[in-house]
Protein backbone atom coordinates (compact mmCIF):
# COMPACT_ATOMS: atom_id res chain seq x y z
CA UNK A 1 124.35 86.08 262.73
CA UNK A 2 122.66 85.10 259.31
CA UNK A 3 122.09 81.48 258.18
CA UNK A 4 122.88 80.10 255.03
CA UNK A 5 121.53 77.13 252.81
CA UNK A 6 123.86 74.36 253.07
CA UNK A 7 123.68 73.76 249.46
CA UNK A 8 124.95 77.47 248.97
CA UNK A 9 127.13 77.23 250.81
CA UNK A 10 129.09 73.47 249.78
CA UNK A 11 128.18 75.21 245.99
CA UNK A 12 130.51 78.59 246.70
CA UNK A 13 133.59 75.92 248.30
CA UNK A 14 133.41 73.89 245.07
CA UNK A 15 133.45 76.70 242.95
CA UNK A 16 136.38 78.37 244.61
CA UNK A 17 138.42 75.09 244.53
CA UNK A 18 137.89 74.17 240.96
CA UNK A 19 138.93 77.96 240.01
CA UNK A 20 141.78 77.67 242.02
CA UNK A 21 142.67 74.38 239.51
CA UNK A 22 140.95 71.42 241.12
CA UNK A 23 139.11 69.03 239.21
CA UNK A 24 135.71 68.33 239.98
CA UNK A 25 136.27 65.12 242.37
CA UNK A 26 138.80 66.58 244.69
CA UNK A 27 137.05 70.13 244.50
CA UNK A 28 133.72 68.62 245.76
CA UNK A 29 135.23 65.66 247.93
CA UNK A 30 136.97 69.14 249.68
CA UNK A 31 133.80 71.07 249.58
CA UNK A 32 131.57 68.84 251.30
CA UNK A 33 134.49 68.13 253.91
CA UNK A 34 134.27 71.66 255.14
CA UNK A 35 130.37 72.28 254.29
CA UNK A 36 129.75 69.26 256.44
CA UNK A 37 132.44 70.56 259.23
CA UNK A 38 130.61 73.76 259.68
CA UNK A 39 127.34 72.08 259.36
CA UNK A 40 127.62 69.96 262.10
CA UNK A 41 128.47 72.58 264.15
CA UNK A 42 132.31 72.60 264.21
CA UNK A 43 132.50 76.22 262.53
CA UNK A 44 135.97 76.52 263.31
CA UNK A 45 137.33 73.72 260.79
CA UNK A 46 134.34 74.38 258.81
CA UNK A 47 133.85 78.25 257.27
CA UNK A 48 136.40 79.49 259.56
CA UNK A 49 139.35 77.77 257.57
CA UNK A 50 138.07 78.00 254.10
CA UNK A 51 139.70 81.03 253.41
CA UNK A 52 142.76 79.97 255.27
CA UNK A 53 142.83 76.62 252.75
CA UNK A 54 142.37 79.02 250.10
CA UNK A 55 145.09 81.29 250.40
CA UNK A 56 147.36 78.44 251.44
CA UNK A 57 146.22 76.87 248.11
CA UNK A 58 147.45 79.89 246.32
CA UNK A 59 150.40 80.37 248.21
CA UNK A 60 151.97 76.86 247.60
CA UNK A 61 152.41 75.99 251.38
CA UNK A 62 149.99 73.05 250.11
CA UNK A 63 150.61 71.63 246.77
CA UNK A 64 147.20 71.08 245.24
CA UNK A 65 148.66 68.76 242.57
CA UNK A 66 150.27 66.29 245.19
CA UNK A 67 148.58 62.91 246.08
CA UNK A 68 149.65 60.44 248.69
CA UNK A 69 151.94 57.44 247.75
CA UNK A 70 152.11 54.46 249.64
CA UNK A 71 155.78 54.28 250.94
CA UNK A 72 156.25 51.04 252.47
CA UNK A 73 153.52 48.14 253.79
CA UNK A 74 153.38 44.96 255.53
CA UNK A 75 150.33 43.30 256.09
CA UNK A 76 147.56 45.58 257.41
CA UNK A 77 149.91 48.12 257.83
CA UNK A 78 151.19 50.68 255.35
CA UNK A 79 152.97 54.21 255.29
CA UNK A 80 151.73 56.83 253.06
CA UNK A 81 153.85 60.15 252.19
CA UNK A 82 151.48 63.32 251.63
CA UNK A 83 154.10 65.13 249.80
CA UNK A 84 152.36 68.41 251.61
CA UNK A 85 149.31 67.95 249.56
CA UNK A 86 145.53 68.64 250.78
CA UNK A 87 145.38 67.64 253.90
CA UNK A 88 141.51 66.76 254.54
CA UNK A 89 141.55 65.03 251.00
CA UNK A 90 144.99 62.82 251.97
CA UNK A 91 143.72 62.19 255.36
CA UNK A 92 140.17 60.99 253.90
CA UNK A 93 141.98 58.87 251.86
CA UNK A 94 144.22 56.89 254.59
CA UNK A 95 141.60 56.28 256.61
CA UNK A 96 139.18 54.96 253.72
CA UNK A 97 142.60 52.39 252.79
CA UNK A 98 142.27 51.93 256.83
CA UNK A 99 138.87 50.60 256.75
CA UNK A 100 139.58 48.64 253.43
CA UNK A 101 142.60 47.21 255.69
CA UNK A 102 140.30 46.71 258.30
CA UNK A 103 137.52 44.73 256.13
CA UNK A 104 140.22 42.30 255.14
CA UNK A 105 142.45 41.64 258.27
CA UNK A 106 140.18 43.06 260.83
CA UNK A 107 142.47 46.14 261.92
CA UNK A 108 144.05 48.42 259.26
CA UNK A 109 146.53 51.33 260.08
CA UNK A 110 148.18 54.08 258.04
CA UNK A 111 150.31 56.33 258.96
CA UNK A 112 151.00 59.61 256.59
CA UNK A 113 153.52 61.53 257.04
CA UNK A 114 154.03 65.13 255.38
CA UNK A 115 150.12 66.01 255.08
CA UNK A 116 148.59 69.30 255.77
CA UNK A 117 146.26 69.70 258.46
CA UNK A 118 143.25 67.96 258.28
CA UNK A 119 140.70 70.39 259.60
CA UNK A 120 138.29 68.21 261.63
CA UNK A 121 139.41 64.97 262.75
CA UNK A 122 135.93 63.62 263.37
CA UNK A 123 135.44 63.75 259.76
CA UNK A 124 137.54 60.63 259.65
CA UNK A 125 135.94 59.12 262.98
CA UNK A 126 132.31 59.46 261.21
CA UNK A 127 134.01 58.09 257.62
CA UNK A 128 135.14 54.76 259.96
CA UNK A 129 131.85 54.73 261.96
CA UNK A 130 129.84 55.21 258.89
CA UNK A 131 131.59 52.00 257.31
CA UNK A 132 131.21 49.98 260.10
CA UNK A 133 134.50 50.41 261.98
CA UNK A 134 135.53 51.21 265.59
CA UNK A 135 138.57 53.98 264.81
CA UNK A 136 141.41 56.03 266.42
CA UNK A 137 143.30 58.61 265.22
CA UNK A 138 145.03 61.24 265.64
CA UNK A 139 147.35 63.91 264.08
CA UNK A 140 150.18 66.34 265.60
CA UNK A 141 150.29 69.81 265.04
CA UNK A 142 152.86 72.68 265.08
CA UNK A 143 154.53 73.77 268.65
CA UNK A 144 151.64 75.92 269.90
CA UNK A 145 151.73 74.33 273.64
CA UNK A 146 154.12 73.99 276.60
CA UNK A 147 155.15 71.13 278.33
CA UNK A 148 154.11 71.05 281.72
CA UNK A 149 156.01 73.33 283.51
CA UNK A 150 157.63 74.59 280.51
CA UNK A 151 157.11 78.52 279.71
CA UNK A 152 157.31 78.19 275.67
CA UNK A 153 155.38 76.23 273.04
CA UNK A 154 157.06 72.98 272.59
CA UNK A 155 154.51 70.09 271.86
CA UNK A 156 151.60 69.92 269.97
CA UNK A 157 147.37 69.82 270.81
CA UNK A 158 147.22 66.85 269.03
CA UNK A 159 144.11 66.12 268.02
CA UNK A 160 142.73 62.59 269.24
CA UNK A 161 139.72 61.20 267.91
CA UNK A 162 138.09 57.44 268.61
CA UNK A 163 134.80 56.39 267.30
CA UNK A 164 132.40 53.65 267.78
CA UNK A 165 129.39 53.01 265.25
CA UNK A 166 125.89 52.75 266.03
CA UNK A 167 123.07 51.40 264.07
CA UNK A 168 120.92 54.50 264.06
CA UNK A 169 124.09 56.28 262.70
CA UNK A 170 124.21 58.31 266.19
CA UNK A 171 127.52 57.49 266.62
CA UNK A 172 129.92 57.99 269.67
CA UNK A 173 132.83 60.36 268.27
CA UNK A 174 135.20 61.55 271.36
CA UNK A 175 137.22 64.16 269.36
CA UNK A 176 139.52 66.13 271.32
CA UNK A 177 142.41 68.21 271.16
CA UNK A 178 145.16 68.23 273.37
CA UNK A 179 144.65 71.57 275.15
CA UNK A 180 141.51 72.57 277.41
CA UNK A 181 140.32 74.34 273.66
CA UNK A 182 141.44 74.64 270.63
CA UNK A 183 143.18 77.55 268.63
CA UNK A 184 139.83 77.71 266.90
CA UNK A 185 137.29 77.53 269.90
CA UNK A 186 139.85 80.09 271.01
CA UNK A 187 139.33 82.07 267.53
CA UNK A 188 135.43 81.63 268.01
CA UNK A 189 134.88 82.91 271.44
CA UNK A 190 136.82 86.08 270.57
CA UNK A 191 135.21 86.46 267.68
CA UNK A 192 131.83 86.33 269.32
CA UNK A 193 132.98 88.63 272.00
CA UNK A 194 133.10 86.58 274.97
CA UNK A 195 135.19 85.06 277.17
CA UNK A 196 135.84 80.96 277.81
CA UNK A 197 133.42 79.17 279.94
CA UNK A 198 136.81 77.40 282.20
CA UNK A 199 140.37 78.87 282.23
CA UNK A 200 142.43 77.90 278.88
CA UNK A 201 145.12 78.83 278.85
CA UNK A 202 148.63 81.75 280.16
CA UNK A 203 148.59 85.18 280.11
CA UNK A 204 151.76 87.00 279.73
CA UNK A 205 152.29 87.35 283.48
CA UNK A 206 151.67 83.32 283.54
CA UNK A 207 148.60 83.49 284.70
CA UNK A 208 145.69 81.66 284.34
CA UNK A 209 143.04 83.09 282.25
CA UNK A 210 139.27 82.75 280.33
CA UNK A 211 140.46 86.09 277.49
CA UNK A 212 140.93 83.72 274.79
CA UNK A 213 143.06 86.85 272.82
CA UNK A 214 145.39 87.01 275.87
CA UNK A 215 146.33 83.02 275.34
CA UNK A 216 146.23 83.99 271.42
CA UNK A 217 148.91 86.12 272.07
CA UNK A 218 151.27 83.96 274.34
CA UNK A 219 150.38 80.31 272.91
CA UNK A 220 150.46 79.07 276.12
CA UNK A 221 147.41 77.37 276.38
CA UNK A 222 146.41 74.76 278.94
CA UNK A 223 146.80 71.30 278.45
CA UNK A 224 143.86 68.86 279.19
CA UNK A 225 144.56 67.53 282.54
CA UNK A 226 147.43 69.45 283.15
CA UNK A 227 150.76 67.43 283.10
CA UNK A 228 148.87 64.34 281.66
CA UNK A 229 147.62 66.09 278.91
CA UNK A 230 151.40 67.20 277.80
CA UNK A 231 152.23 63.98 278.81
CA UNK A 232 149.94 62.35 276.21
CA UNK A 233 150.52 65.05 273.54
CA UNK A 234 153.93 64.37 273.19
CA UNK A 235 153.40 60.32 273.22
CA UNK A 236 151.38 60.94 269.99
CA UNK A 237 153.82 62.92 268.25
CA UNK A 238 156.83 60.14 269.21
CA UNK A 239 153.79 56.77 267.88
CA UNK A 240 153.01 59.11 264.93
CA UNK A 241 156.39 59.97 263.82
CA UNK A 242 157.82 56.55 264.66
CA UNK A 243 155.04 55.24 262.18
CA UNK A 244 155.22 57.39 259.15
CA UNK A 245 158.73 59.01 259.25
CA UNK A 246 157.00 61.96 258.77
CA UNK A 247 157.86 65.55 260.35
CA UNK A 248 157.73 65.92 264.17
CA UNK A 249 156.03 68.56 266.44
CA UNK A 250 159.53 70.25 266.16
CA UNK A 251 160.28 69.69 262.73
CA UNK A 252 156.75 71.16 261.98
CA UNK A 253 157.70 74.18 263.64
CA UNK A 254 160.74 74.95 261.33
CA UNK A 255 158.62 74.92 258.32
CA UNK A 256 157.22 78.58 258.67
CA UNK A 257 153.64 77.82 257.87
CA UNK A 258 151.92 74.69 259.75
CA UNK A 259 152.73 72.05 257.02
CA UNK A 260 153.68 68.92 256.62
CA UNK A 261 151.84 67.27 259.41
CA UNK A 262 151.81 63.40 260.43
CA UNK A 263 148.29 61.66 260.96
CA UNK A 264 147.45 57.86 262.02
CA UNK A 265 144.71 56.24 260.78
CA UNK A 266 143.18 52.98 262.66
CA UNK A 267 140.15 50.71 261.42
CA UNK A 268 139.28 47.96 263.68
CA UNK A 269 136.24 45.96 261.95
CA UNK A 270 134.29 44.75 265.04
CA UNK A 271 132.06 42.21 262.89
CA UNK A 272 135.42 39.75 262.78
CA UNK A 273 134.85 39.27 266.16
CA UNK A 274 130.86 39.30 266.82
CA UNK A 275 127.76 40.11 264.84
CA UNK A 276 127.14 43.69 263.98
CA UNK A 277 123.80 43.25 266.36
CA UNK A 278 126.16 41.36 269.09
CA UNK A 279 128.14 44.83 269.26
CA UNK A 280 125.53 46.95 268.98
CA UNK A 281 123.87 44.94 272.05
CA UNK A 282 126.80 45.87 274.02
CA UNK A 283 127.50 49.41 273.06
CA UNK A 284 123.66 50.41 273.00
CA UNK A 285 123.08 50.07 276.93
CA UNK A 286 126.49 51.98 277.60
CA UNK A 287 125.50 54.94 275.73
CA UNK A 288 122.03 54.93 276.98
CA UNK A 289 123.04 54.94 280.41
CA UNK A 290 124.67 58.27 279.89
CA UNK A 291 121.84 59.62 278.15
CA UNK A 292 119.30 58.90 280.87
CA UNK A 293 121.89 59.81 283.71
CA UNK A 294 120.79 62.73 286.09
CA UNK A 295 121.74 65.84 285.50
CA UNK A 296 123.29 68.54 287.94
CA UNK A 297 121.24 71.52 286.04
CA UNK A 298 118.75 70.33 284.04
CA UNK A 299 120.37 70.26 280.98
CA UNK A 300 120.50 66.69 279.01
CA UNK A 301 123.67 64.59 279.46
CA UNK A 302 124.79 63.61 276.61
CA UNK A 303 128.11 61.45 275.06
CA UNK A 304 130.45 62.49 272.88
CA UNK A 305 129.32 63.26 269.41
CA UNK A 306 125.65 62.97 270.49
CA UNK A 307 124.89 66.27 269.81
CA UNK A 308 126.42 66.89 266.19
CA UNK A 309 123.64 64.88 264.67
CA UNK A 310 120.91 67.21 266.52
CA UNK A 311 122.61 70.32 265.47
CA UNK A 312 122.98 68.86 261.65
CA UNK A 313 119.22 68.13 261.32
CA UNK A 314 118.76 71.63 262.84
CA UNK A 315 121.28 73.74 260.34
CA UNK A 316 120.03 71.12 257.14
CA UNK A 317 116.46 72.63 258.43
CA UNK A 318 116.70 76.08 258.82
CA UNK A 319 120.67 76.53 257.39
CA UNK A 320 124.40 76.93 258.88
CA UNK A 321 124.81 79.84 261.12
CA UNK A 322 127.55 82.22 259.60
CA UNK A 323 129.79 85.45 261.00
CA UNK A 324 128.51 87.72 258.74
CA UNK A 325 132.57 88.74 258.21
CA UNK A 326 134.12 85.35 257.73
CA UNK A 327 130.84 84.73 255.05
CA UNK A 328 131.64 87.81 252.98
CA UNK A 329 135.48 87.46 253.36
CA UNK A 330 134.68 83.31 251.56
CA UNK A 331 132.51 84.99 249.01
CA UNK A 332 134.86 87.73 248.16
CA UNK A 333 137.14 84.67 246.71
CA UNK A 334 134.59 83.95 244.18
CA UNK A 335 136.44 85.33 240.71
């Protein structure tokens, strides 16, 4: 595995965007999106999907010249259409009107319906945190999971993401999809070679398994907590299309390509409520108490998000780890 600069790296995205026609703004807003995905350690919605974006790009399943419009709004509430434009760069933009919402009333929400996928849905937990806002959102996906005790792909791993902000910047980002891993954990443990830590998913004799290619190959994989996790999946799909009359989990599926996806963005400005050092007095000695909590193996315990800001320090320092073959495959876009 080779490491490259993350400079070079956020310098070949931009490039490949602005000669596939988009201006400078959106090209580097979409750069640094993915650049920062893969260096903080999420490689699968970081270099992993550039390509992917790419070709998608080029293939018209996202419309590159599309920008969301505000639909309808009331109060601190408004619903955006996508019109199946760049996902990461729609989604960045609902939750940045979120927190603006959120500033003013003290929660914001928007709900956009007929996005593309939005790679990392941290990104938009961190763009909350970073402003000074609690968040939760969330986006639905294409079928690629049963219902509990269902034997096809019916309901989404909808991402779910909530994040809190911390002074230090450290913040807490729980972002988690809807099966035990995701299609790309999935995609990056076969790639490596090796199989999942925990069982994720069917085989195609139903059985439980850690090949991650075998649950590639049915789309069966396991839900978080089983029948809750389905459970849950399928109550974001029904809040999310409710809110932005946007496609469904099924209706996604009868695109073709996974397009057209709904996302909810919520800002929630703690500092209408207390002083940003009253919340940071209460959220401080929660976290900590994780962190200095005893450990079953000797390995730190740590909360969610905790360890993204270690591993960016570490990749900024000595650059992002790359599969030689997904690296040359992004640089082979170059024209």
């Amino acid at each position: 595995m080779t490491r490259i600069p993350y400079s070079e790296m956020h310098s070949l995205f931009r490039e490949v965007f602005i000669q596939r026609g988009l201006d400078d703004e959106r090209a580097t807003r979409l750069a640094t999106i993915i650049a920062d995905n893969s260096r903080d350690g999420v490689y699968t919605h970081g270099l992993h999907r550039f390509a992917r974006t790419v070709h998608e790009i080029e293939d018209g399943v996202i419309d590159k010249e599309a920008r969301p419009a505000v639909v309808s709004s009331f109060g601190s509430i408004e619903c955006w259409d996508g019109g199946f434009g760049i996902g990461p760069l729609g989604a960045w933009d609902a939750m940045a009107r979120a927190v603006e919402l959120a500033h003013q009333h003290g929660v914001g929400l928007v709900a956009i319906g007929r996005n593309n996928h939005w790679l990392r849905g941290g990104t938009y937990g961190l763009e909350a945190a970073d402003a000074g806002c609690i968040s939760i959102c969330w986006s639905n996906t294409k079928p690629n999971m049963p219902v509990w005790g269902g034997a096809t792909p019916l309901v989404g791993n909808n991402p779910l993401i909530i994040s809190v902000p911390k002074d230090d910047g450290a913040h807490f980002v729980f972002d988690a999809a809807m099966s035990q891993y995701s299609y790309g954990k999935l995609e990056e443990y076969r790639l490596k070679g090796e199989d999942l830590p925990f069982p994720g998913g069917f085989d195609k004799d139903g059985k439980l398994t850690v090949k991650p290619a075998d649950i590639e190959e049915t789309g069966r994989v396991l839900p978080i907590g089983y029948w809750k996790g389905s459970g849950l999946s399928l109550a974001l799909d029904l809040v999310a299309t409710a809110l932005s009359g946007g496609l469904s989990v099924t209706e996604i599926g009868k695109e073709g390509a996974e397009r057209g996806l709904t996302q909810v963005m919520i800002a929630i400005d703690p500092a209408k409520l207390r002083s940003k050092e009253a919340v940071e007095a209460l959220v401080g000695p929660i976290l900590k108490s994780v962190t200095e909590s005893r450990s079953l193996d000797g390995r730190a315990v740590r909360y969610p998000g905790q360890r993204l800001f270690t591993t960016r320090r570490k990749n900024l320092e000595n650059g992002v780890p790359v599969v030689d073959q997904v690296w040359q495959e992004a640089l082979a876009l170059r024209r």
